[in-house]
C-alpha atoms as a PDB file:
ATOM      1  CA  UNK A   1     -25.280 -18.816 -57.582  1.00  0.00           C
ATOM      2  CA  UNK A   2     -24.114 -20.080 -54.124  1.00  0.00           C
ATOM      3  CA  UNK A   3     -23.761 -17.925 -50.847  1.00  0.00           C
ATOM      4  CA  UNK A   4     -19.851 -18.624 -49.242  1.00  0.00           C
ATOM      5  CA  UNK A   5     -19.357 -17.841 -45.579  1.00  0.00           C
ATOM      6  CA  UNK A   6     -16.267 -17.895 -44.912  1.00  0.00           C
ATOM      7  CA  UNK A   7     -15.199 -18.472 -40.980  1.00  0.00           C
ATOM      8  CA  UNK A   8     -11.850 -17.539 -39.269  1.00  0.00           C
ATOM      9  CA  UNK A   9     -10.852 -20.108 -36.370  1.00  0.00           C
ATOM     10  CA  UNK A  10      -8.610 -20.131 -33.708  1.00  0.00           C
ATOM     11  CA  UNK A  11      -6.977 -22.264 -30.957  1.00  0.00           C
ATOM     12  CA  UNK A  12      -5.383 -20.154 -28.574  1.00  0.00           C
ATOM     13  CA  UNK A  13      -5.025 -16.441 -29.651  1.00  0.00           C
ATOM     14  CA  UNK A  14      -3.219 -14.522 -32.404  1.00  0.00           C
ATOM     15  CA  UNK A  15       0.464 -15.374 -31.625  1.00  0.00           C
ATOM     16  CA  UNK A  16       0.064 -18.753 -30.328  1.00  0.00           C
ATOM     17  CA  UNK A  17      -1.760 -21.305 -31.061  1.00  0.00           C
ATOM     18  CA  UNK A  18      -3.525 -22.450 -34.532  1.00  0.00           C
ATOM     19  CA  UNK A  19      -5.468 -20.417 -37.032  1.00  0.00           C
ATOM     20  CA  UNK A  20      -7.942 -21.735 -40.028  1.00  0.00           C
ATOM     21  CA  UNK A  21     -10.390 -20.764 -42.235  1.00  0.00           C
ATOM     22  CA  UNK A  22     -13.582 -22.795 -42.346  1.00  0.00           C
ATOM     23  CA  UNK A  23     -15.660 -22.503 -46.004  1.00  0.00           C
ATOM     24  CA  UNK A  24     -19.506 -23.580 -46.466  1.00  0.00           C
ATOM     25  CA  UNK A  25     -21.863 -23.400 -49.795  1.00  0.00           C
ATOM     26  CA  UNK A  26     -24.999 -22.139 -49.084  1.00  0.00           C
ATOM     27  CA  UNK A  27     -28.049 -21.931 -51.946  1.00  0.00           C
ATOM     28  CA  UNK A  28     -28.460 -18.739 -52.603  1.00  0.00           C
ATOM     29  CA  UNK A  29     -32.366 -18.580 -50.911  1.00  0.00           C
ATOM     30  CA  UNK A  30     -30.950 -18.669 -47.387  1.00  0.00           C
ATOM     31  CA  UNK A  31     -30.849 -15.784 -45.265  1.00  0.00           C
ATOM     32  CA  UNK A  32     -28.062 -14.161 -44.034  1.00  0.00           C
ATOM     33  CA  UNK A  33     -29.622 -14.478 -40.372  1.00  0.00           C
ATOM     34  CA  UNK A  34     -29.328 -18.824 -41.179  1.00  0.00           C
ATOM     35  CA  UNK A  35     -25.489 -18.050 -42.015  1.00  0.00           C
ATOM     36  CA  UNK A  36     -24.705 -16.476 -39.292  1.00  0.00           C
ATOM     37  CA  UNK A  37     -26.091 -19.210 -37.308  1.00  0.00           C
ATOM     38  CA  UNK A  38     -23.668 -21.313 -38.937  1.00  0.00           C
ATOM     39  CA  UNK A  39     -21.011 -19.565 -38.357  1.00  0.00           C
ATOM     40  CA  UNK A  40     -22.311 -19.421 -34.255  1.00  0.00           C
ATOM     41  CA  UNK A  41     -22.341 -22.966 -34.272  1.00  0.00           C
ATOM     42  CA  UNK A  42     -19.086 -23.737 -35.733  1.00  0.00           C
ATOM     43  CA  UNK A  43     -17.551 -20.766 -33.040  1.00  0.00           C
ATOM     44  CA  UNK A  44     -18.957 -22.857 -30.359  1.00  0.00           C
ATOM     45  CA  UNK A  45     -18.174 -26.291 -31.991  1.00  0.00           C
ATOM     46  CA  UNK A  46     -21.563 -27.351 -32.045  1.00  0.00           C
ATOM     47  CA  UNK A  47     -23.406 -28.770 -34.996  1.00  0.00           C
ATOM     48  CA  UNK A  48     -26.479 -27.822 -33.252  1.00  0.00           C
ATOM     49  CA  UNK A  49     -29.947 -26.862 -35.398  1.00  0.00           C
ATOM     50  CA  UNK A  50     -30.124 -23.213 -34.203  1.00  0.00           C
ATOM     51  CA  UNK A  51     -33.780 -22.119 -34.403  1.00  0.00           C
ATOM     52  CA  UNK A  52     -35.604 -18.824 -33.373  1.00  0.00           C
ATOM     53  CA  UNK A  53     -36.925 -20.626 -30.348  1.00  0.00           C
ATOM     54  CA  UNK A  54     -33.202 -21.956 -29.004  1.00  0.00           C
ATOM     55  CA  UNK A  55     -32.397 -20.076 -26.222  1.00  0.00           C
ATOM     56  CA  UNK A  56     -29.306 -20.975 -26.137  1.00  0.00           C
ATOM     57  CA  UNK A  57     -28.503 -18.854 -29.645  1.00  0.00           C
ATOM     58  CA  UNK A  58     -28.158 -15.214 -29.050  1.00  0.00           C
ATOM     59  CA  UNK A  59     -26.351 -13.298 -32.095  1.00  0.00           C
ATOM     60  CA  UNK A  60     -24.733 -10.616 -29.647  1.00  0.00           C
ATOM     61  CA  UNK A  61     -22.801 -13.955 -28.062  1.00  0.00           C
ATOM     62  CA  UNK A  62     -21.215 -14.433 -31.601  1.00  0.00           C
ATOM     63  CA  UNK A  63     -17.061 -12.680 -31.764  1.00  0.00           C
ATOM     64  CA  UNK A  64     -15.813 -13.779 -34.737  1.00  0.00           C
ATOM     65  CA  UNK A  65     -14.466 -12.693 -38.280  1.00  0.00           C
ATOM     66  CA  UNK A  66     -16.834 -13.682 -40.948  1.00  0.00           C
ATOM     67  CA  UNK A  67     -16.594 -13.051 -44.446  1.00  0.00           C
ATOM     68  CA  UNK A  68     -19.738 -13.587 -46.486  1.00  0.00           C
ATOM     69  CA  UNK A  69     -19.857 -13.556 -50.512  1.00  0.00           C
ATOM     70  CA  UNK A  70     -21.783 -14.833 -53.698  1.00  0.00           C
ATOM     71  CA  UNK A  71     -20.398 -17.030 -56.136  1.00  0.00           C
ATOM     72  CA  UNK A  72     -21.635 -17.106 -59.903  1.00  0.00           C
END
């Protein structure tokens, strides 16, 4: 079993501009907290290692649609 977030991007806004969907595989033992990370990063196109001590990453900051689900 695999964790799949599932990201929704945009350039612009929602009738101009591009829209995507980015996909990433997790193993199942991460937390939810480490996806959502992720999906911060990617938001801010940064492939930055978030950690609990990076100031920069602050979880209220994050406006996005993200869909999270298990595979089997």
């Amino acid at each position: 079993m695999n964790i799949i977030a599932i990201l929704e991007r945009s350039a612009g806004n929602s009738s101009i501009g591009e829209m995507w969907k980015e996909t990433k595989s997790f193993p199942i033992e991460t937390s939810v907290n480490d996806v959502i990370r992720w999906a911060y990063a990617r938001h801010n196109d940064t492939e930055e290692k978030w950690s609990d001590k990076n100031p920069s990453y602050d979880i209220k900051n994050f406006r996005g649609n993200l869909t999270i689900t298990i595979s089997q």
